[in-house]
N, C-alpha and C. Protein backbone atom coordinates (compact mmCIF):
# COMPACT_ATOMS: atom_id res chain seq x y z
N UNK A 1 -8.01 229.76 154.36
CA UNK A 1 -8.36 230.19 153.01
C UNK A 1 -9.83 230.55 152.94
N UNK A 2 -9.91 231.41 151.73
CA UNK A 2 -11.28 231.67 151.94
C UNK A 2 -12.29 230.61 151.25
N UNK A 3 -13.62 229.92 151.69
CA UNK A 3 -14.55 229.39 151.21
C UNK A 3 -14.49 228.94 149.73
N UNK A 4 -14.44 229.50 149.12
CA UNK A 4 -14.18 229.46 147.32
C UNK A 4 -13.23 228.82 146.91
N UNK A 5 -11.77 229.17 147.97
CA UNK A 5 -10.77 228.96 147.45
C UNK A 5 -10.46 226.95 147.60
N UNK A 6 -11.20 226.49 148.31
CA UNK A 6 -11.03 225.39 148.55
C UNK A 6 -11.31 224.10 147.38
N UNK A 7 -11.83 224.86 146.53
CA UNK A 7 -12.34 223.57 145.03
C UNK A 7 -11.22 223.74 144.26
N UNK A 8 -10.29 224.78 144.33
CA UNK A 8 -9.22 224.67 143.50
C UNK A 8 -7.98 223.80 143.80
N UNK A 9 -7.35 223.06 142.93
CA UNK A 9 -6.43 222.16 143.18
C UNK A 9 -5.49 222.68 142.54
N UNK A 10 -4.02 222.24 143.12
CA UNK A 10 -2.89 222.65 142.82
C UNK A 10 -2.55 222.45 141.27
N UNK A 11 -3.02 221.78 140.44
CA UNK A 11 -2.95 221.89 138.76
C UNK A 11 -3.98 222.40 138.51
N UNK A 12 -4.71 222.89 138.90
CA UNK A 12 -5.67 224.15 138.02
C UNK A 12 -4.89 225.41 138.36
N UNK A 13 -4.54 225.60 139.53
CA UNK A 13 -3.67 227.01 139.52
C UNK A 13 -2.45 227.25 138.77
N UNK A 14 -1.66 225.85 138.68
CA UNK A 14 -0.67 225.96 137.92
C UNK A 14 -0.77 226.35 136.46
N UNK A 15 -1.72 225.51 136.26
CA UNK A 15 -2.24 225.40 134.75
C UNK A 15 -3.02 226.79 134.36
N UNK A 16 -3.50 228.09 135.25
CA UNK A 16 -3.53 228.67 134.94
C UNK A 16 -2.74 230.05 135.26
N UNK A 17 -1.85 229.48 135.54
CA UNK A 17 -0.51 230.30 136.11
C UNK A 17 0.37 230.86 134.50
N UNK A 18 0.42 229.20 134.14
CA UNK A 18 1.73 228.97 133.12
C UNK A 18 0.50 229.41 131.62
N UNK A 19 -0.83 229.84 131.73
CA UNK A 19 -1.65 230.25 130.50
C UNK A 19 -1.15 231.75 130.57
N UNK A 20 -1.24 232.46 131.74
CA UNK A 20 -0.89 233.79 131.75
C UNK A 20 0.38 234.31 131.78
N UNK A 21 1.36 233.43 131.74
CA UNK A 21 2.46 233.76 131.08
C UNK A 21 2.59 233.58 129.67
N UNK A 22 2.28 232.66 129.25
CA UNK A 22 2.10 232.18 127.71
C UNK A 22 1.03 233.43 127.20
N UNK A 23 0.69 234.14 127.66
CA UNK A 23 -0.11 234.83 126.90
C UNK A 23 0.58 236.55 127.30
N UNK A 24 1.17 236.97 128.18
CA UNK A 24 1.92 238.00 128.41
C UNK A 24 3.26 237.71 127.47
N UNK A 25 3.78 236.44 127.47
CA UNK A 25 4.77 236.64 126.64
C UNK A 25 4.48 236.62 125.05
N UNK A 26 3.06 236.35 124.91
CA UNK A 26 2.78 236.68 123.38
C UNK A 26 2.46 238.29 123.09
N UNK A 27 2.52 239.06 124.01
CA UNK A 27 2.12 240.30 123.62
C UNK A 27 3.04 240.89 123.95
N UNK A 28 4.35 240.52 124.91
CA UNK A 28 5.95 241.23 124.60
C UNK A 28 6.26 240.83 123.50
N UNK A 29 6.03 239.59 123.00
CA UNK A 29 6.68 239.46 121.48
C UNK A 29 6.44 239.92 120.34
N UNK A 30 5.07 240.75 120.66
CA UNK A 30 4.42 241.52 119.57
C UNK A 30 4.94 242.81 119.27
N UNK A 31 5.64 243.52 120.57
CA UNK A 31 6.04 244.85 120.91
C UNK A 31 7.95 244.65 120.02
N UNK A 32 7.85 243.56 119.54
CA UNK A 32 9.17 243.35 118.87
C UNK A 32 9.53 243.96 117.25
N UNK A 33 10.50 245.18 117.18
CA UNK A 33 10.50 245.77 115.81
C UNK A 33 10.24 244.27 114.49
N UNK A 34 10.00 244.68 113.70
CA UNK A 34 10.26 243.32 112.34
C UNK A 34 11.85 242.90 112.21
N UNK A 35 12.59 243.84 112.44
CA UNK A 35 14.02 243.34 112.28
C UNK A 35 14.94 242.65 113.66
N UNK A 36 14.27 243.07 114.18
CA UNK A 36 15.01 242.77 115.50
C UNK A 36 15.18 240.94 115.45
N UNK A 37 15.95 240.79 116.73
CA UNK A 37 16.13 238.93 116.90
C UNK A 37 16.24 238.88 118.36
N UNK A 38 14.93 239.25 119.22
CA UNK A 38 15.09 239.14 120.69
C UNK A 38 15.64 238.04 121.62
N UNK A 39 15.80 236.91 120.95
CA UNK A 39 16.12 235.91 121.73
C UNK A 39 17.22 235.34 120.99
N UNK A 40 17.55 234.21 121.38
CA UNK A 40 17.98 232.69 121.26
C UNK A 40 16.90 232.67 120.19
N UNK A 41 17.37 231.65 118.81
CA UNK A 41 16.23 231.54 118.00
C UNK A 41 15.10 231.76 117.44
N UNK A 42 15.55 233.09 117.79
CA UNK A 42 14.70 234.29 116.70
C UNK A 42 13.85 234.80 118.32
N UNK A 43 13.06 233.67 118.44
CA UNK A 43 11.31 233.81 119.14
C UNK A 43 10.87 232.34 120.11
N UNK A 44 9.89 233.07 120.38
CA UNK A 44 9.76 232.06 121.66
C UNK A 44 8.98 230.68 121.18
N UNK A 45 9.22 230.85 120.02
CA UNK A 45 8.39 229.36 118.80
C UNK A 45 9.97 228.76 118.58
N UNK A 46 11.49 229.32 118.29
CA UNK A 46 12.71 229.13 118.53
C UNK A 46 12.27 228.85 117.08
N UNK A 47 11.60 229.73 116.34
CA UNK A 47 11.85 229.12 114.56
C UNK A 47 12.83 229.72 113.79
N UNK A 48 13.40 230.50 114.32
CA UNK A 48 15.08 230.77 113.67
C UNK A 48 14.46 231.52 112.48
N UNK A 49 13.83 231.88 111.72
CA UNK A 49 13.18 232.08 110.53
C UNK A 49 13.51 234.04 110.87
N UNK A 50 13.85 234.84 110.05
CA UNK A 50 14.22 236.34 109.57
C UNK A 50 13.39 236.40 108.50
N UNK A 51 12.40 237.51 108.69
CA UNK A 51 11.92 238.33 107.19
C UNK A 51 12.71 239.20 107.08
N UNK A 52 14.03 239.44 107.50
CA UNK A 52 14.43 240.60 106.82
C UNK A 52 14.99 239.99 104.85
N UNK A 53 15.26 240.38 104.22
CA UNK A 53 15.32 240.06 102.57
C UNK A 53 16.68 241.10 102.10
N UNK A 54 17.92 241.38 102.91
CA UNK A 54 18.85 241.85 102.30
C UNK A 54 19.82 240.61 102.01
N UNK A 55 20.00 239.41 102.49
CA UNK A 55 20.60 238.38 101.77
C UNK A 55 19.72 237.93 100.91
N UNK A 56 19.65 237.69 99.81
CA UNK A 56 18.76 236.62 98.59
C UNK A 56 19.64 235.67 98.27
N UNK A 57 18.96 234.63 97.42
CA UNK A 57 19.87 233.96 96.56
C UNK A 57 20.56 234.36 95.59
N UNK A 58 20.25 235.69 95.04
CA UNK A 58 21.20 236.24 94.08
C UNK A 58 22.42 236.98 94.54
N UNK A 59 22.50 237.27 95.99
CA UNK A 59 23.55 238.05 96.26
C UNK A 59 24.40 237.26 97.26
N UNK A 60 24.27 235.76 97.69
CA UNK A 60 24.68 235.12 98.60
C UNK A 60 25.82 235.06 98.65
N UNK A 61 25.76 234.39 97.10
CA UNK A 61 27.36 234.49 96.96
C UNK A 61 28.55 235.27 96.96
N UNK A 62 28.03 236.39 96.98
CA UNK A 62 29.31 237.77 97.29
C UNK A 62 29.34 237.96 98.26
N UNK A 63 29.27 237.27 99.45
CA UNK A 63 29.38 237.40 100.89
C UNK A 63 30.73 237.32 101.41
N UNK A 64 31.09 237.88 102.10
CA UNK A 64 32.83 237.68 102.20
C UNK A 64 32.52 237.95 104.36
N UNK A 65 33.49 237.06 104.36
CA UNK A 65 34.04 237.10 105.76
C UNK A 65 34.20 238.97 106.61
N UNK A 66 33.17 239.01 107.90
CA UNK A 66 33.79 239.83 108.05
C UNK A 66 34.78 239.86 109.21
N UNK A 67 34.84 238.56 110.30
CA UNK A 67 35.56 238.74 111.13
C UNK A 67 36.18 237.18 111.55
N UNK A 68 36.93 236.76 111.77
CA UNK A 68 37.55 235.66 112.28
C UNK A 68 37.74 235.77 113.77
N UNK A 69 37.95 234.85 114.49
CA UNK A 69 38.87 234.43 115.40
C UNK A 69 39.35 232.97 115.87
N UNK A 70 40.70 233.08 115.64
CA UNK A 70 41.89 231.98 115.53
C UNK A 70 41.84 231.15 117.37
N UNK A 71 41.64 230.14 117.66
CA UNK A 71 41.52 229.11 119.43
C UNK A 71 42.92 229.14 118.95
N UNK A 72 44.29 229.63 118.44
CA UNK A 72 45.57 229.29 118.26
C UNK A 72 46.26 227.93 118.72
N UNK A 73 45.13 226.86 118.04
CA UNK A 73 45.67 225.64 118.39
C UNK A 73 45.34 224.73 119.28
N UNK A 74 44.62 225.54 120.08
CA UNK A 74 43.76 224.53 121.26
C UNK A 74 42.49 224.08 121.12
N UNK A 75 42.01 224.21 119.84
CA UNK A 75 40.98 222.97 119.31
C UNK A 75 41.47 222.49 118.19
N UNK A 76 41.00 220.47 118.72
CA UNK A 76 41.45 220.55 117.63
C UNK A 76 40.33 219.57 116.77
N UNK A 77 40.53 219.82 114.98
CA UNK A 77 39.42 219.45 114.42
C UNK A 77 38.26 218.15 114.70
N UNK A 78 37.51 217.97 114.37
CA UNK A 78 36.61 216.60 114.54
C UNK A 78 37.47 215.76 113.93
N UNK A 79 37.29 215.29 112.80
CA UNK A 79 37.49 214.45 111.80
C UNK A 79 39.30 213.84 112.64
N UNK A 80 40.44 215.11 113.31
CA UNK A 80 41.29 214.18 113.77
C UNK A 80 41.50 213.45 115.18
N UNK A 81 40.16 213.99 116.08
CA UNK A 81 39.70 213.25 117.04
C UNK A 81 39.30 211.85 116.90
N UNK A 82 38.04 211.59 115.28
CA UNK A 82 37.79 210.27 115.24
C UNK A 82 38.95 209.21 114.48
N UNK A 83 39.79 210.01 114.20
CA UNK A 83 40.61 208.90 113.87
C UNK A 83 41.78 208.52 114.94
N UNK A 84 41.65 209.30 116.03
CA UNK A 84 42.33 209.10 117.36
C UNK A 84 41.67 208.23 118.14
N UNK A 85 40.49 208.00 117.71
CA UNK A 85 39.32 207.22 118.62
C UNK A 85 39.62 205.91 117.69
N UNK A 86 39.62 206.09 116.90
CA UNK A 86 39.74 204.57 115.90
C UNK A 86 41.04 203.77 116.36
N UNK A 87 41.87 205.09 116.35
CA UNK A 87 43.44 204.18 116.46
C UNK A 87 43.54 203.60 117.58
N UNK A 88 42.93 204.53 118.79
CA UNK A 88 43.02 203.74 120.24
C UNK A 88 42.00 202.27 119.68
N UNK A 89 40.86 201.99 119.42
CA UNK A 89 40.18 200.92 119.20
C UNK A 89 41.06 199.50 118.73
N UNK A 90 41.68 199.92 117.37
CA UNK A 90 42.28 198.96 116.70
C UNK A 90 43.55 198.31 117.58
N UNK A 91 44.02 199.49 118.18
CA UNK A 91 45.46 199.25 119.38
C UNK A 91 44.96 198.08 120.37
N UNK A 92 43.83 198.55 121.03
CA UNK A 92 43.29 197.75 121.63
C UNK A 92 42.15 196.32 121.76
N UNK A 93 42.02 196.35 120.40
CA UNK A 93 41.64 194.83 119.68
C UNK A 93 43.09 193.83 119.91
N UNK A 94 44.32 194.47 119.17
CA UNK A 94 45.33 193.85 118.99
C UNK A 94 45.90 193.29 119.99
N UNK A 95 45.73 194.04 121.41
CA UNK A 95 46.48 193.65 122.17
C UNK A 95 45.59 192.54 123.18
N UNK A 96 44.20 192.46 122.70
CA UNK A 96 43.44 191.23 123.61
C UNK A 96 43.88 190.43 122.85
N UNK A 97 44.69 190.21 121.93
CA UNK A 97 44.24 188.47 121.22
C UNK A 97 45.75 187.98 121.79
C-alpha cells in the first residue's frame, strides 16, 4: 500500500464508504417526480407519507372498491385460528388432570 494509506483503519473507510452512499442516494431521491412512490414506503426515510391531495376527507367516503381477489378458501380468517388455538388449550388442560 501506499505510505498514506497506512493511518487508515478499516472503520474509517467503511464509515466513509456507507456516507457516500447515503448521500448519492439522497440525490437519486431528489430526481423523484412529486407523485411518484419509488420504493417500499414511499422513500428511503420509509415515511409512507403522499402529497398527492386527490383523496381528502371530504371525498373518502365515496371510495368504492376497485378490484378484489378471492384465496377461494385457503385462508382462513384470524379470529377462527384463535379460537382453534384456545380450543386445543382448554382440550388439553382437561386431559392433564
Amino acid at each position: 500500500m501506499p505510505n498514506g494509506w497506512d493511518n487508515f483503519s478499516q472503520p474509517a473507510i467503511l464509515s466513509a464508504l456507507l456516507v457516500s452512499l447515503a448521500v448519492s442516494g439522497n440525490a437519486q431521491q431528489a430526481k423523484t417526480a412529486p407523485g411518484d412512490w419509488p420504493s417500499y414506503n414511499h422513500d428511503m426515510a420509509s415515511t409512507r407519507y403522499s402529497l398527492l391531495t386527490q383523496i381528502n376527507a371530504k371525498n373518502v367516503g365515496t371510495l368504492k372498491s376497485a378490484w378484489t381477489y378471492s384465496l377461494k378458501g385457503k385462508a382462513r380468517r384470524l379470529d377462527s385460528a384463535v379460537e382453534d388455538r384456545r380450543a386445543l388449550r382448554s382440550s388439553s388442560t382437561a386431559s392433564c388432570t
